[in-house]
Protein backbone atom coordinates (compact mmCIF):
# COMPACT_ATOMS: atom_id res chain seq x y z
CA UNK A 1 0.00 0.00 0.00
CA UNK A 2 1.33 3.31 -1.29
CA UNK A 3 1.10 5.48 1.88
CA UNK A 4 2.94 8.67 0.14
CA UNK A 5 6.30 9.93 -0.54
CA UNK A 6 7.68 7.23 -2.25
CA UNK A 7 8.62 8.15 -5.77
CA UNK A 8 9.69 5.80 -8.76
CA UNK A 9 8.17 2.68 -7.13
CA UNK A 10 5.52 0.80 -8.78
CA UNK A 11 2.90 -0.64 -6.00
CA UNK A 12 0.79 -3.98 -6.86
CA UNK A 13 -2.54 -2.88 -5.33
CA UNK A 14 -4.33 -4.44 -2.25
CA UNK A 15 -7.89 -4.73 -3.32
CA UNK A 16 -9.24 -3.16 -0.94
CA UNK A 17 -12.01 -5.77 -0.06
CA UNK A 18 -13.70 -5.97 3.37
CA UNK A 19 -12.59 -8.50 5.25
CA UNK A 20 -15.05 -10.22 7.91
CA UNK A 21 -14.09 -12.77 10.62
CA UNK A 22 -14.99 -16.03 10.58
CA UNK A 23 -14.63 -19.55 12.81
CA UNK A 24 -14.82 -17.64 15.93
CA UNK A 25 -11.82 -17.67 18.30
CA UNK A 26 -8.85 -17.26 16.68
CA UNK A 27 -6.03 -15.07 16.10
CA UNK A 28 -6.14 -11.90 13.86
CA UNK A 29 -2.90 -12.92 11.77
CA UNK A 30 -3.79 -16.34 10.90
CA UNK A 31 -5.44 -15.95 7.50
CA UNK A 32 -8.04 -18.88 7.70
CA UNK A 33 -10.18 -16.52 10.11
CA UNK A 34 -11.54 -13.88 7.33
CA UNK A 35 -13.10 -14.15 4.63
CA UNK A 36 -14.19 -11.79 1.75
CA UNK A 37 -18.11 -12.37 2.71
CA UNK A 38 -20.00 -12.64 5.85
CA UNK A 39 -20.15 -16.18 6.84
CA UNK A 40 -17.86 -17.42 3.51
CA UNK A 41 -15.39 -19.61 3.27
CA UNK A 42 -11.47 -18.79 4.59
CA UNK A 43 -9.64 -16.23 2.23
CA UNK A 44 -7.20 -18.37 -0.53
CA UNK A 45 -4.47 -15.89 -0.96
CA UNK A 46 -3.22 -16.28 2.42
CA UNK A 47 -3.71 -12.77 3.48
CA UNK A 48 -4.94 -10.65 6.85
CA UNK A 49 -6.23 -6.55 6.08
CA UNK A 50 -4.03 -4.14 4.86
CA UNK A 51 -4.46 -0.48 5.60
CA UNK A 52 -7.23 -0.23 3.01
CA UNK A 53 -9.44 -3.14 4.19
CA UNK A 54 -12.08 -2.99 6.40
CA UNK A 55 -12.66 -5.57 9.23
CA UNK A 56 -15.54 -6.44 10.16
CA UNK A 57 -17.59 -8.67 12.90
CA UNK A 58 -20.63 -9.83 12.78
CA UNK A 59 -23.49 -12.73 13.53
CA UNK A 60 -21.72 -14.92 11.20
CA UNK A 61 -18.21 -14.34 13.02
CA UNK A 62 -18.52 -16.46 15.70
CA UNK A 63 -19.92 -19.75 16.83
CA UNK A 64 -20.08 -19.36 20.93
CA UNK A 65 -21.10 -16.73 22.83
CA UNK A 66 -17.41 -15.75 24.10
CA UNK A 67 -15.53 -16.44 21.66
CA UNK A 68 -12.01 -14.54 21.75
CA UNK A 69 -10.53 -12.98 18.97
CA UNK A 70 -6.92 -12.35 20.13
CA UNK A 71 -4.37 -9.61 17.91
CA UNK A 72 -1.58 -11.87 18.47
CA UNK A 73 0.56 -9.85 15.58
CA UNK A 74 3.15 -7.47 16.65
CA UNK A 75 1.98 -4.87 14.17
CA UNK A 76 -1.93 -5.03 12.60
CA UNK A 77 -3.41 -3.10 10.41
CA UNK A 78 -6.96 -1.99 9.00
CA UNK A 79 -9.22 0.67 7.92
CA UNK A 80 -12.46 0.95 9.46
CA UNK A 81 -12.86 -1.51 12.57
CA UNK A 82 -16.60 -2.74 12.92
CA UNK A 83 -18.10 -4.39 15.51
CA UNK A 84 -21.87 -5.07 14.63
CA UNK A 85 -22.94 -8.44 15.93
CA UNK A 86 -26.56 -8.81 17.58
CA UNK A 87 -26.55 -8.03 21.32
CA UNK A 88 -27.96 -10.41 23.47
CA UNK A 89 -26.61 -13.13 20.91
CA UNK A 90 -22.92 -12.81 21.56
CA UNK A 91 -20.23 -11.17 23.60
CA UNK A 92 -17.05 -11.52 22.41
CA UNK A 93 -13.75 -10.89 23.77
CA UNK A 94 -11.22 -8.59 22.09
CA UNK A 95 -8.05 -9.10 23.63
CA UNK A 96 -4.08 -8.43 22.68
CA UNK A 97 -0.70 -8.14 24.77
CA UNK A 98 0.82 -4.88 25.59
CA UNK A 99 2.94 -4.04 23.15
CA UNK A 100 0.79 -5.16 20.10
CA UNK A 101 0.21 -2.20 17.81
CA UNK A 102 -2.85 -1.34 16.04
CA UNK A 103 -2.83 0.70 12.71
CA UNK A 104 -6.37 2.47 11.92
CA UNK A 105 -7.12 4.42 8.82
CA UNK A 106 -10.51 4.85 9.34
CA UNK A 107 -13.08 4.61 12.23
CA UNK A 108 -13.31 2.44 14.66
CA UNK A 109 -17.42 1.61 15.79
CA UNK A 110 -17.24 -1.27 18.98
CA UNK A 111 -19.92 -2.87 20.19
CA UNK A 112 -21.96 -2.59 23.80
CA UNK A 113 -21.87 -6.21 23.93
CA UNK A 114 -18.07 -6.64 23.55
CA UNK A 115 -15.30 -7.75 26.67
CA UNK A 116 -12.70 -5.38 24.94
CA UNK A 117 -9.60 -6.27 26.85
CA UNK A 118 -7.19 -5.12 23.68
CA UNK A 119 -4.00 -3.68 25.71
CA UNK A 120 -2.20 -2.56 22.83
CA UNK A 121 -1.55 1.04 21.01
CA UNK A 122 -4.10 2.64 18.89
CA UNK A 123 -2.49 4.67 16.04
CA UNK A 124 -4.62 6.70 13.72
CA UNK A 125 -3.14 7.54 10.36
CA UNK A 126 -4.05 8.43 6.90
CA UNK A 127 -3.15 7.95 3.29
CA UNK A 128 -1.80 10.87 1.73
CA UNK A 129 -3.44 12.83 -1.07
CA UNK A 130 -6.80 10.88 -0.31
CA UNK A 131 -9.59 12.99 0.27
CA UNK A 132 -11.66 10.83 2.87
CA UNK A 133 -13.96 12.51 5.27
CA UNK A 134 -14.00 12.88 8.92
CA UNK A 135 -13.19 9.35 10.84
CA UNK A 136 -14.72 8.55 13.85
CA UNK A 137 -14.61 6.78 17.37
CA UNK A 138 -17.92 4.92 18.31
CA UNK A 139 -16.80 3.47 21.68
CA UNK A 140 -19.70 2.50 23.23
CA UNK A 141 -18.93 2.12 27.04
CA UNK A 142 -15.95 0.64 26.39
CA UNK A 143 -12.63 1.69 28.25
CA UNK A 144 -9.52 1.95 25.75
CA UNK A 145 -7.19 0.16 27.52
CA UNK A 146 -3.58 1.94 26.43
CA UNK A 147 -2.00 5.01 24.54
CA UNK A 148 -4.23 6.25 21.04
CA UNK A 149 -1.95 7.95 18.88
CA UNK A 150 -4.05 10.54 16.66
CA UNK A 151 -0.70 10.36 13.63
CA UNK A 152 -2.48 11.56 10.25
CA UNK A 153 -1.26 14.06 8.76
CA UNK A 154 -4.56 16.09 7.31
CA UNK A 155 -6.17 13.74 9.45
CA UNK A 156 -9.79 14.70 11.48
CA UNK A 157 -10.95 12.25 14.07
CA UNK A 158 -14.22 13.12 15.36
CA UNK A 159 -16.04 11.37 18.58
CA UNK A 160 -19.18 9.68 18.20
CA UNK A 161 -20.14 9.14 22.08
CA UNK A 162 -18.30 9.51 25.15
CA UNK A 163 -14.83 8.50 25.27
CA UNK A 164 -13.00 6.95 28.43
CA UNK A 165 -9.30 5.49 28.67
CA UNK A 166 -7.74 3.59 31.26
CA UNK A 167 -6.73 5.04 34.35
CA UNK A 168 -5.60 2.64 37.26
CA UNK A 169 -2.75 2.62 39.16
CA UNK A 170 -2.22 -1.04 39.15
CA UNK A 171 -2.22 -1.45 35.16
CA UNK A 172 -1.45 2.04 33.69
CA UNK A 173 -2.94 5.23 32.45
CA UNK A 174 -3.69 5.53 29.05
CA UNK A 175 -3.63 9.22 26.82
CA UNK A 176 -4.59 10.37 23.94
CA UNK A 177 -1.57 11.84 21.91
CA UNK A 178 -2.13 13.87 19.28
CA UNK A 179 0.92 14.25 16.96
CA UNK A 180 -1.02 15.75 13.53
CA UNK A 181 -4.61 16.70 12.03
CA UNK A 182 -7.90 17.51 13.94
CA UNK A 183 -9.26 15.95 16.68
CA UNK A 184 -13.02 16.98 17.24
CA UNK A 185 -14.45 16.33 20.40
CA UNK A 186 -18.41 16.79 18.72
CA UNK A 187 -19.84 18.03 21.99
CA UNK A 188 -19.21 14.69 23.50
CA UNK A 189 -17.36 14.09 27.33
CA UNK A 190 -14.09 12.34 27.60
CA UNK A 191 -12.66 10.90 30.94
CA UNK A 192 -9.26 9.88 29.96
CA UNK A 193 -5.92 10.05 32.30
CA UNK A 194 -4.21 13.26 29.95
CA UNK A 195 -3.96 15.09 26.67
CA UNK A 196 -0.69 15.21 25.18
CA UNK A 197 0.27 17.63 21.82
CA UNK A 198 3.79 18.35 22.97
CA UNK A 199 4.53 18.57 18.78
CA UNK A 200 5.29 21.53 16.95
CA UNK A 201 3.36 19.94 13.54
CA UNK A 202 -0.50 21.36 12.20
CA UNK A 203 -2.96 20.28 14.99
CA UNK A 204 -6.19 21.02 15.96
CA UNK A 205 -8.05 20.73 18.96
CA UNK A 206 -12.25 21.18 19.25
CA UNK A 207 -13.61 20.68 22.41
CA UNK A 208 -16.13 23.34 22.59
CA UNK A 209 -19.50 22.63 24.68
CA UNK A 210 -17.35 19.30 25.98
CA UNK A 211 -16.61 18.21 29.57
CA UNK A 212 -13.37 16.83 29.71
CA UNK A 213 -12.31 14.82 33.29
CA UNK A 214 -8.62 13.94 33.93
CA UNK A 215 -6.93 11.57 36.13
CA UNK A 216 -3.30 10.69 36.13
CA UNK A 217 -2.16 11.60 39.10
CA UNK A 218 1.42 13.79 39.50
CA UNK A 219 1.44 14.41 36.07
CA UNK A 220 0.99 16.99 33.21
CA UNK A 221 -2.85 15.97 32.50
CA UNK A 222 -3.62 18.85 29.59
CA UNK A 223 0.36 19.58 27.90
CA UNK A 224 -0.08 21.45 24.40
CA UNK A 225 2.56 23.08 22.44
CA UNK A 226 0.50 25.97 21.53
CA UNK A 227 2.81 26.44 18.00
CA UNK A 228 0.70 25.84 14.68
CA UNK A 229 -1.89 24.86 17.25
CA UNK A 230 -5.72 25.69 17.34
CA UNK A 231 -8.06 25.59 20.07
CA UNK A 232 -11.40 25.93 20.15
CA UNK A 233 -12.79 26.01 23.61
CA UNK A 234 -16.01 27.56 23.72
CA UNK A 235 -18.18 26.35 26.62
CA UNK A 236 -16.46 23.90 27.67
CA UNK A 237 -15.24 22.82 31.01
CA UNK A 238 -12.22 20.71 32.05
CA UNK A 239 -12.04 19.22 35.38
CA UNK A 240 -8.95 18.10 36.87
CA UNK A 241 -9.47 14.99 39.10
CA UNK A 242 -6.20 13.88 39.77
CA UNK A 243 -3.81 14.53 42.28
CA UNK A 244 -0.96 17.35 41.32
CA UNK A 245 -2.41 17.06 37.88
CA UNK A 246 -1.35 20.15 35.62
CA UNK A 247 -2.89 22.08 32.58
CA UNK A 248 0.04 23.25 30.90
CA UNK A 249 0.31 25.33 27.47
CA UNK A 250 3.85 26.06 26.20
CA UNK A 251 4.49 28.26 23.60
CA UNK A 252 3.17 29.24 20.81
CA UNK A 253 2.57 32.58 18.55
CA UNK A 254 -1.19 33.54 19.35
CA UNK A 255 -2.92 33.36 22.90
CA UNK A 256 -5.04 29.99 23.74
CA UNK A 257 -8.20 30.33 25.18
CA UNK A 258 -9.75 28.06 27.45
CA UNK A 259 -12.85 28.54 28.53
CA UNK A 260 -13.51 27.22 32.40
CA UNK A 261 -11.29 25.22 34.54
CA UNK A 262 -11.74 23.03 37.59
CA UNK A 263 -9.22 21.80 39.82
CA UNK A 264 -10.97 19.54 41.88
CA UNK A 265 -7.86 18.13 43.92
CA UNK A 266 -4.59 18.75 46.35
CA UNK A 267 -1.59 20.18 44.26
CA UNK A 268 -3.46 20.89 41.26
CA UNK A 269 -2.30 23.81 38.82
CA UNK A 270 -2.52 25.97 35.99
CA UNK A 271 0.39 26.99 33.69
CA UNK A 272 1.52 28.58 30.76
CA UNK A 273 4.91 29.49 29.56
CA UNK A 274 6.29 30.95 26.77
CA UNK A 275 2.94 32.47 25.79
CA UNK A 276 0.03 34.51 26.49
CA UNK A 277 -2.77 32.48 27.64
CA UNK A 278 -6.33 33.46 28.10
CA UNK A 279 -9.03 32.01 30.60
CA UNK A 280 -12.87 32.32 31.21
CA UNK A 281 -13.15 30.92 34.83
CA UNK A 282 -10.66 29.48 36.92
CA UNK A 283 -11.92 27.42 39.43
CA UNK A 284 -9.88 26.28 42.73
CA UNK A 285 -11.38 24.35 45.09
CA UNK A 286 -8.72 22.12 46.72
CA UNK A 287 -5.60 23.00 48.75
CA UNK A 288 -2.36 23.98 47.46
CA UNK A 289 -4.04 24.48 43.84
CA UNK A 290 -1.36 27.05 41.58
CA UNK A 291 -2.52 29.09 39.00
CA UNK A 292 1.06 30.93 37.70
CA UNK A 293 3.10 31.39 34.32
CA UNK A 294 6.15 30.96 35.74
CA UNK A 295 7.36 27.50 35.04
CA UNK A 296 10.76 25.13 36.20
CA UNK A 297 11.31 21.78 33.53
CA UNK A 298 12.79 18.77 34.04
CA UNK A 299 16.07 19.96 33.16
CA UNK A 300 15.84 22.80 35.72
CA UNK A 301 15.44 25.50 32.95
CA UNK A 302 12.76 28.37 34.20
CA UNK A 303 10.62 30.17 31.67
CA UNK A 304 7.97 32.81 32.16
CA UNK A 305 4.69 33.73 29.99
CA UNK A 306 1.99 36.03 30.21
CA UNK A 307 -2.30 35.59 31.13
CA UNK A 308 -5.43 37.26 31.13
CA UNK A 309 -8.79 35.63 33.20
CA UNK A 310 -11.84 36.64 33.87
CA UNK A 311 -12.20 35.17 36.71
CA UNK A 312 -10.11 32.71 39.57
CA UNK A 313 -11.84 31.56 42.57
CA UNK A 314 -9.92 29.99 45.45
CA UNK A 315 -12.33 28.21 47.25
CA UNK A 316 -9.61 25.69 49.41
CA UNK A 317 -6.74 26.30 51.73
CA UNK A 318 -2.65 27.78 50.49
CA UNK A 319 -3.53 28.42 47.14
CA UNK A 320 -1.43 30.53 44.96
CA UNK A 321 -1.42 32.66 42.06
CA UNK A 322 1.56 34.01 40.74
């Protein structure tokens, strides 16, 4: 599959085809388990999806009621992911180690009646010079167990429902990491341990009329590199539920603005650097919460920035602004 940038090469084409499970548990790279038609018989050429292929699974996928399909592959790939089996009828398990990588070029839609225990990476790209519209992420109560990786360059992933990622101590907390394109939030909530956009690349952030919830603890919950960076934050709220959490914007050319903040425990902040940075409502209601543009690295290095807000309300004990 030609992905872009490669010049003088001649590329035998995938076809393309959907590609729909079949024989219930199995593994994704084993070739007898898909077929070219719902129910059909094993694929001949010996292949698993390419980046152009969509997956698909359905009544005719499975045989049991919990059957496991296991990405056993170090590196898999597809373009839309569907999960559309009957509920009620079957519930099966999605499930993969935790370094397995998963390579999406379209939109993933799961399934309500799905035990998605897939611990790998999520990693969004696109083709080049293609011209697709908008992919999105139907999640349906499910929990995203580990890092998505929004990659595509031109790319716009747009929510369908509520989003959540993992975020327990005693497995790991999982991001979203946007490195290019758009990522629309369409109005919808996401409770997800952080944001990261720490890339100087095109990017694009809309979470306006969203609630976003946080919840890594001791970490940098909300860090954007505000260069080549848009944000559009109009009515929404962010609410920082994790201990020391910070919303941090570095850089960048034109001012952010966020619209209302909550920091909802101990040691929570608010920082920019490097920038001017412009708030609605900041709202403190925990001890020791910071709201300052003064800020210290890892490396020790201090840097200073500028911000304008409405409004900050200190509702707990030793706060600071500075």
């Amino acid at each position: 599959v030609d992905l872009g940038h490669n010049e003088n090469w001649d590329f035998v084409g995938n076809s393309g085809n959907i590609y729909y499970w079949i024989g219930g548990t199995g593994d994704w790279g084993e070739f007898t388990n898909w077929s070219y038609t719902s129910g059909g018989p094993p694929l001949t050429e010996e292949c698993t999806p390419k980046e152009n292929n969509t997956v698909i699974f359905d009544d005719e996928s499975f045989m049991n009621y919990n059957d496991t399909v296991t990405l056993e592959v170090p590196n898999a790939f597809c373009n839309d992911m569907r999960w559309i089996h009957t509920t009620g009828d079957y519930k099966p398990t999605f499930i993969s180690g935790d370094t397995n990588l998963l390579f999406v070029y379209g939109s993933i839609e799961l399934h309500d009646s799905l035990d998605y225990q897939y611990n790998g990476f999520i990693h969004f790209d696109e083709f080049l010079g293609t011209a697709n519209g908008p992919d999105t992420i139907y999640s349906k109560g499910n929990v995203f167990r580990n890092d998505l990786i929004m990659q595509g360059i031109g790319d716009e992933i747009v929510l369908d429902d509520t989003m959540r990622t993992l975020a327990d101590p005693d497995v790991r907390y999982a991001h979203i990491i946007l490195e290019h394109g758009t990522f629309d939030l369409n109005e919808q909530t996401i409770d997800i341990a952080g944001l990261l956009s720490i890339y100087k690349n095109q990017r694009a952030i809309d979470i306006s009329n969203s609630l976003l919830y946080f919840r890594e603890p001791e970490s940098k919950v909300w860090r954007v590199d505000a260069t080549n960076f848009e944000l559009d934050a109009t009515n929404s709220t962010m609410y920082v539920e994790a201990l020391k959490g910070v919303i941090l914007t570095l850089s960048g050319d034109e001012p952010l603005e966020y619209h209302n903040i909550i920091l909802n425990k101990p040691g929570d902040s608010v920082v920019n650097v490097y920038n001017t940075t412009k708030y609605n409502n900041i709202l403190a209601n925990a001890s020791d919460n910071v709201v300052t543009s003064v800020f210290t690295d890892e490396n020790g290095n201090t840097g200073q920035g500028d911000f304008i807000a409405n409004n900050i309300f200190f509702n707990g004990r030793n706060n600071l602004l500075w």
